[in-house]
C-alpha atoms as a PDB file:
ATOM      1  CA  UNK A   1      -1.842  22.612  23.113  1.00  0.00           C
ATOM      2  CA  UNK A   2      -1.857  19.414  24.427  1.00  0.00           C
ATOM      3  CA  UNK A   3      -0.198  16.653  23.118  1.00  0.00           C
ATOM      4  CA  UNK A   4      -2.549  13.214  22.493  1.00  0.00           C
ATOM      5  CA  UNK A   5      -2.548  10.845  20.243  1.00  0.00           C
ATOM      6  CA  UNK A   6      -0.658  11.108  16.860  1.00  0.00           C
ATOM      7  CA  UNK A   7      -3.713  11.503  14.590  1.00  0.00           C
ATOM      8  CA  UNK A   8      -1.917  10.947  10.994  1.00  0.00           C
ATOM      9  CA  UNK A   9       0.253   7.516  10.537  1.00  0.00           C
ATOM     10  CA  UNK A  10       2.293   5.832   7.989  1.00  0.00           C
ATOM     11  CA  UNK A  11       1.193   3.015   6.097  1.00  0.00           C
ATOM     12  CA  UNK A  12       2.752   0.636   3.700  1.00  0.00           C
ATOM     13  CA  UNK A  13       0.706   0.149   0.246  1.00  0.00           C
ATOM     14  CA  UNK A  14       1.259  -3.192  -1.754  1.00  0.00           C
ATOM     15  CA  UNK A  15       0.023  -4.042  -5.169  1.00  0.00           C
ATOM     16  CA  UNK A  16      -2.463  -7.072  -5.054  1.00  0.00           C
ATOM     17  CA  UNK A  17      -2.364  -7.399  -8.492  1.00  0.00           C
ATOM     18  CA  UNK A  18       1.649  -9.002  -7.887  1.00  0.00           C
ATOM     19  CA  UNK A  19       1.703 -12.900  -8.254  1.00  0.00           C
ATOM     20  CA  UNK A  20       4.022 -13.714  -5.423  1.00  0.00           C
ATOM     21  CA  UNK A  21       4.694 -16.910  -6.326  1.00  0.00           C
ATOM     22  CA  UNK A  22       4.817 -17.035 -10.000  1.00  0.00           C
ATOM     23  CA  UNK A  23       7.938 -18.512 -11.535  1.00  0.00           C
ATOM     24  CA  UNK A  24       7.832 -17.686 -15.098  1.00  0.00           C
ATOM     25  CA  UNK A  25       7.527 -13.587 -14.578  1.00  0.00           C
ATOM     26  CA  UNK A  26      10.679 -12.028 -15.308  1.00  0.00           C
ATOM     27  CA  UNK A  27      11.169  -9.708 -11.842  1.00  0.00           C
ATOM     28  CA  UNK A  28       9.512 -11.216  -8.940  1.00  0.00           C
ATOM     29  CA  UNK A  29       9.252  -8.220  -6.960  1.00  0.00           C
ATOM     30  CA  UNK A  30       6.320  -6.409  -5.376  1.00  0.00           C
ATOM     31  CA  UNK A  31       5.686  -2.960  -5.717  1.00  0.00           C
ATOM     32  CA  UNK A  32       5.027  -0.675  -2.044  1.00  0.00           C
ATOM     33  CA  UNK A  33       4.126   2.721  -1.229  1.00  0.00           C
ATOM     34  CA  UNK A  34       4.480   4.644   1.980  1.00  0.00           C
ATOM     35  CA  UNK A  35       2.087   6.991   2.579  1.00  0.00           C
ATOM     36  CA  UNK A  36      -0.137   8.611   5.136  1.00  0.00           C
ATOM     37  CA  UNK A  37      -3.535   8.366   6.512  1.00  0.00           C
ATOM     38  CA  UNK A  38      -5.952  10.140   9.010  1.00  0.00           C
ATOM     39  CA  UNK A  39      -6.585   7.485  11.662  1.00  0.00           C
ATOM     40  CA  UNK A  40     -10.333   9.631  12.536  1.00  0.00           C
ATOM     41  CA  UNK A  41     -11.482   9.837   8.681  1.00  0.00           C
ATOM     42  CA  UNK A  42     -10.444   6.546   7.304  1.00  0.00           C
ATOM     43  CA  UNK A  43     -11.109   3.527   9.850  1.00  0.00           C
ATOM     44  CA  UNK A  44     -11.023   1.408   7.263  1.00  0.00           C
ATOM     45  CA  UNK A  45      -8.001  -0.296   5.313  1.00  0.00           C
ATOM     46  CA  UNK A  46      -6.989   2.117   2.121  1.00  0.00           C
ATOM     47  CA  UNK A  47      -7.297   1.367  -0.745  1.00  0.00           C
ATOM     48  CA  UNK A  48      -5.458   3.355  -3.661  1.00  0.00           C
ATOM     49  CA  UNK A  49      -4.925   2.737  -7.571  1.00  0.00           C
ATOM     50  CA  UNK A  50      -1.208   3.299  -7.893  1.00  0.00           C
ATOM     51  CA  UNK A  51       1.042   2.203 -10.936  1.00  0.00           C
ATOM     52  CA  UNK A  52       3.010  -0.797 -10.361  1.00  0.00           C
ATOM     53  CA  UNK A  53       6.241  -0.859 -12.058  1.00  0.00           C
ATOM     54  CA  UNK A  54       6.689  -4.730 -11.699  1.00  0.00           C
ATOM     55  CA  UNK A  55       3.131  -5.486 -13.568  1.00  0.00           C
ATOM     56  CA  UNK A  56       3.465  -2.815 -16.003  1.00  0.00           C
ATOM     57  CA  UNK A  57      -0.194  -1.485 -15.248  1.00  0.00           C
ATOM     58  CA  UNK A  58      -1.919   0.631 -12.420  1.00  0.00           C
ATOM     59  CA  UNK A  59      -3.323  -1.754  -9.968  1.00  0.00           C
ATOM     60  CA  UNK A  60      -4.947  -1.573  -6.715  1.00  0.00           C
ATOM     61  CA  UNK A  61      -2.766  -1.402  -3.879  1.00  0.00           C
ATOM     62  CA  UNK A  62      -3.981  -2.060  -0.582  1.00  0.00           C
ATOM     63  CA  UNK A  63      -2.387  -1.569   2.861  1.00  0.00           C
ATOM     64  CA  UNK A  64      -0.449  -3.943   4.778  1.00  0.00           C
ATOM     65  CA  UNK A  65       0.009  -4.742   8.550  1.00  0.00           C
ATOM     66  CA  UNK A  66       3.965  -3.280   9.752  1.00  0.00           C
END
């Protein structure tokens, strides 16, 4: 087998539903995931409805540049 180009890679998920610069919340942190992705099947940016512990809720998460 020949070895190419690493088809699956890791990307960083972050909740867009986190207000990064509100004051009055009482943790100001911002929930990630790290998962994987097929570079052939999805292009695009992911997109994933994950539970963020800092907003109580499931939110969207999208994924971030490294």
């Amino acid at each position: 087998m020949a070895k190419g180009k690493n088809i699956r890679i890791t990307v960083i998920l972050e909740c867009t539903g986190c207000d990064k610069k509100s004051v009055n919340k009482k943790s100001t942190g911002i929930s990630r995931y790290i998962t994987q992705k097929n570079r052939q099947n999805t292009p695009s940016r992911l997109e994933l409805k994950k539970f963020c512990r800092f907003c109580y809720k499931h939110t969207i998460h999208a994924e971030i540049k490294k």
